[in-house]
Protein backbone atom coordinates (compact mmCIF):
# COMPACT_ATOMS: atom_id res chain seq x y z
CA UNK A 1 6.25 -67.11 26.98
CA UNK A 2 8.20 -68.70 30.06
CA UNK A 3 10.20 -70.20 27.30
CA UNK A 4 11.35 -66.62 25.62
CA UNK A 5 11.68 -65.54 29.13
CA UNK A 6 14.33 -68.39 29.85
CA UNK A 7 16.06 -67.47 26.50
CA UNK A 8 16.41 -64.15 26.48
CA UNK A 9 18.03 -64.73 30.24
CA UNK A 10 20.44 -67.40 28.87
CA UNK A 11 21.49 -64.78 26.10
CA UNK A 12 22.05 -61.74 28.00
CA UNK A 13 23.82 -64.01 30.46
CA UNK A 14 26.14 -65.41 27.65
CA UNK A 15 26.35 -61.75 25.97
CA UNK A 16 27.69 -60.45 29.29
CA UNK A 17 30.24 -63.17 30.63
CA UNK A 18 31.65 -62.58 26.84
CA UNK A 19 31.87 -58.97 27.34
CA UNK A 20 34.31 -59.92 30.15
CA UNK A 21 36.83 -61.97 28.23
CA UNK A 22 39.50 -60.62 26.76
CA UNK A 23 40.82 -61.93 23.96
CA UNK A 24 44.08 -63.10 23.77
CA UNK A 25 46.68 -60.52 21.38
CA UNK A 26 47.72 -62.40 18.29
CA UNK A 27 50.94 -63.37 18.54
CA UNK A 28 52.17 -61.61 15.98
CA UNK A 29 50.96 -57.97 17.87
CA UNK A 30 53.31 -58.33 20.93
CA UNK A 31 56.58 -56.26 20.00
CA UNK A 32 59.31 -58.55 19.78
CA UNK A 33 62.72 -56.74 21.56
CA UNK A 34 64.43 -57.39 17.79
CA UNK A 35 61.49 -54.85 16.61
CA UNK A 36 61.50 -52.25 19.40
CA UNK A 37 65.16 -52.36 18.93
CA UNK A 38 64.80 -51.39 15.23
CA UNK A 39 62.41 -49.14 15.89
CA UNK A 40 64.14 -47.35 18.35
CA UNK A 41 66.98 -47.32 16.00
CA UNK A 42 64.75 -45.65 13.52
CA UNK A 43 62.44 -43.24 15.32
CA UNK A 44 63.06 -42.65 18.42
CA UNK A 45 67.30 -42.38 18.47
CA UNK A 46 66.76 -40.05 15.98
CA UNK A 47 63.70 -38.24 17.22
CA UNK A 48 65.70 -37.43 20.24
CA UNK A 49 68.58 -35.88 18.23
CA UNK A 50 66.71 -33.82 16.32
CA UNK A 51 65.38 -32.27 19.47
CA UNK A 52 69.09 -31.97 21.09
CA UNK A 53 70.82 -30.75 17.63
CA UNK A 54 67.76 -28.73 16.59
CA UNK A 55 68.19 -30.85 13.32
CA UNK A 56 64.88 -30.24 11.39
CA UNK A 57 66.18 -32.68 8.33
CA UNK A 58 66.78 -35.58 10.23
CA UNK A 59 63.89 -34.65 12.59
CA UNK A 60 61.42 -34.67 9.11
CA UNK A 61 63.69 -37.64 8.10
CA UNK A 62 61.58 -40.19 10.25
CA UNK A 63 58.44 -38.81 8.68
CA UNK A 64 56.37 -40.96 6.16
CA UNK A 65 56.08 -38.58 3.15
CA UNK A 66 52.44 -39.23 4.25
CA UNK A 67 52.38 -37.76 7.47
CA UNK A 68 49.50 -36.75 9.59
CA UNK A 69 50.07 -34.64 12.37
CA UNK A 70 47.50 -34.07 14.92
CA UNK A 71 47.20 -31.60 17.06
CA UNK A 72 44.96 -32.35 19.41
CA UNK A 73 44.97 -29.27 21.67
CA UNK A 74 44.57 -26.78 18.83
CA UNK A 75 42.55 -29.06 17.35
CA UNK A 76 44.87 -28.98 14.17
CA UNK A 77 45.97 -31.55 11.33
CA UNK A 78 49.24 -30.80 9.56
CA UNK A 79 50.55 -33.03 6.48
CA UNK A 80 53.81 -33.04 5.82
CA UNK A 81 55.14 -29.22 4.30
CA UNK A 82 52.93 -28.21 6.58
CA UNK A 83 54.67 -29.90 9.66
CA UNK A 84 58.30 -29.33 8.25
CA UNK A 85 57.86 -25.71 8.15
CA UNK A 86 55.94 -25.52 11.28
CA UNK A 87 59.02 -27.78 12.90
CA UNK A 88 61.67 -25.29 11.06
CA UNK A 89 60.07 -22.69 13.12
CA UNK A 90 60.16 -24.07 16.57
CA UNK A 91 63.74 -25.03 16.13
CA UNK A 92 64.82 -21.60 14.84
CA UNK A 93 62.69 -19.74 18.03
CA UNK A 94 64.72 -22.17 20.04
CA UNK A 95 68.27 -21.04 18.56
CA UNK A 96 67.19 -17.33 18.80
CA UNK A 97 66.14 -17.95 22.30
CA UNK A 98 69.18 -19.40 22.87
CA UNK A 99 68.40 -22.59 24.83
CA UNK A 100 68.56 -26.42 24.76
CA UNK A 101 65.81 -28.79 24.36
CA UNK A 102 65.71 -32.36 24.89
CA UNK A 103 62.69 -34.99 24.66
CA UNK A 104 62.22 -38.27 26.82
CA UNK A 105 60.16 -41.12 25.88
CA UNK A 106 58.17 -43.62 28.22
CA UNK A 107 55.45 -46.09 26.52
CA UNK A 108 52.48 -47.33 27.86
CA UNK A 109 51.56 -49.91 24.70
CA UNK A 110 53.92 -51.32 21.70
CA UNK A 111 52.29 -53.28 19.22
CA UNK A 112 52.92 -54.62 15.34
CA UNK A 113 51.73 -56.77 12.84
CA UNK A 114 53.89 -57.11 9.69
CA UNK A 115 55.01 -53.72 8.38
CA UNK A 116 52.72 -51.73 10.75
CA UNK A 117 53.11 -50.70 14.32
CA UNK A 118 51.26 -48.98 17.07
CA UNK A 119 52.88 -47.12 20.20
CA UNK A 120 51.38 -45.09 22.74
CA UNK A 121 52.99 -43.36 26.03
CA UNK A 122 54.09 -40.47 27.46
CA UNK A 123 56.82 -37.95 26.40
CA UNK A 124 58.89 -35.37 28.74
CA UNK A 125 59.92 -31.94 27.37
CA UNK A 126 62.84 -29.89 28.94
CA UNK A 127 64.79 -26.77 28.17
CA UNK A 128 67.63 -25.23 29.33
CA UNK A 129 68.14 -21.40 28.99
CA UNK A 130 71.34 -19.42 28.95
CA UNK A 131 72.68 -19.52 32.66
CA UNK A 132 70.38 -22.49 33.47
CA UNK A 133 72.46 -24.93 35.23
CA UNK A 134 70.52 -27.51 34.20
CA UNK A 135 67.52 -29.00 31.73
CA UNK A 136 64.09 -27.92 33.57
CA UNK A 137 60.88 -30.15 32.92
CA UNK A 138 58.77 -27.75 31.31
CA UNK A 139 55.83 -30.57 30.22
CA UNK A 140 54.36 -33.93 29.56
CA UNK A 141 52.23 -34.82 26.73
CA UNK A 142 50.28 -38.20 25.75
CA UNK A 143 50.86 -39.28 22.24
CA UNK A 144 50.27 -42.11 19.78
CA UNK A 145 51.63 -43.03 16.63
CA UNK A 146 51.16 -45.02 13.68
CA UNK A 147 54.68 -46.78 12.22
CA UNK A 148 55.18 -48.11 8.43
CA UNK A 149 58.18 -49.65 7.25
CA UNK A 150 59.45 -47.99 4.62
CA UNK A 151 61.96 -48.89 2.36
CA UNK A 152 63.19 -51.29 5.41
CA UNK A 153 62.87 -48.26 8.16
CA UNK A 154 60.07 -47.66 10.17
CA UNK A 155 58.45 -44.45 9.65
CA UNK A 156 56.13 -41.94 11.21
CA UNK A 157 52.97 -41.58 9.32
CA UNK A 158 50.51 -40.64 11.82
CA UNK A 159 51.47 -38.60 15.36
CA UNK A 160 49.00 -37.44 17.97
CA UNK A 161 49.75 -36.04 21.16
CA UNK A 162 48.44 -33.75 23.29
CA UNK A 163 49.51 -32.11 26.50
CA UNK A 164 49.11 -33.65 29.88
CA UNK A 165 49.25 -33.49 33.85
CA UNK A 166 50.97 -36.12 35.13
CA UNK A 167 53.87 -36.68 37.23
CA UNK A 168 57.01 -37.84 37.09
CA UNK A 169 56.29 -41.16 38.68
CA UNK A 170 53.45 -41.62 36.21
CA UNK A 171 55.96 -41.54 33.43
CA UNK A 172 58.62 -43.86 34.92
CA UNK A 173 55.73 -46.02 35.71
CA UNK A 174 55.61 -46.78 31.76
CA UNK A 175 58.65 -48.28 29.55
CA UNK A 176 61.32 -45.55 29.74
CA UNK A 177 63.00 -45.35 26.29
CA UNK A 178 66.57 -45.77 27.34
């Protein structure tokens, strides 16, 4: 008995000082700047013009034909007609509104292997109405996606966000897309 005693001691001591390592990424997970570069090229450059021009092609451009959208505060999944015509109508309530959006970009993790990536953060909505002086902050939101290369560009195939209450300090606090 004192000898199952002293075992079961050594293995819930072993079982907990494992829990507390971390194990090291693999090194081919860390985001090289050559990839973030490329990706930024082929996401989020884009993603961001969309949003200024109120461009629904090239928005729906960066889109995996096998999109999942995720709505997480209307609890919501949207493939990819689905999110192109609910896109199409934001834009257009935007031009009959007469105002400006843009979108800002700040991540908190930026990970790949191979032809698949992973990045999480924060993103910053503004507006501008008619006789604004300037783009207001009207929200942040958390997201995470899911990247593919496609055809040699890195494409959207699953986006999550939902809406958030941070501040701006928060969101500089990440990596500001640039």
């Amino acid at each position: 008995m004192k000898k199952l005693k002293i075992l079961l001691f050594i293995c819930c001591a072993f079982t907990i000082g494992a829990q507390g390592q971390s194990t090291p990424p693999h090194k081919d997970d860390a985001m090289s700047e050559e990839v973030k570069a490329q990706i930024n090229k082929d996401v989020w450059a884009p993603f961001q013009k969309s949003y200024s021009n109120l461009d629904s092609e090239l928005f729906m451009s960066i889109q995996s034909k096998e999109i999942v959208r995720v709505e997480m505060d209307n609890n919501k999944l949207l493939h990819y007609a689905q999110y192109r015509a609910w896109n199409e109508r934001f834009f257009d309530m935007v031009r009959k509104r007469d105002a400006e959006i843009k979108i800002e970009f700040s991540f908190t993790h930026r990970m790949y292997m191979g032809t698949t990536a992973f990045e999480a953060g924060y993103y910053c909505f503004k507006s501008k109405h008619k006789g604004d002086a300037d783009f207001a902050i009207r929200g942040y939101g958390a997201f995470q996606v899911t990247l593919k290369k496609e055809a040699g560009k890195w494409r959207i195939v699953s986006d999550a966000d939902h809406s958030t209450s941070i501040e701006r300090a928060t969101f500089e606090a990440a990596e500001v897309l640039n």
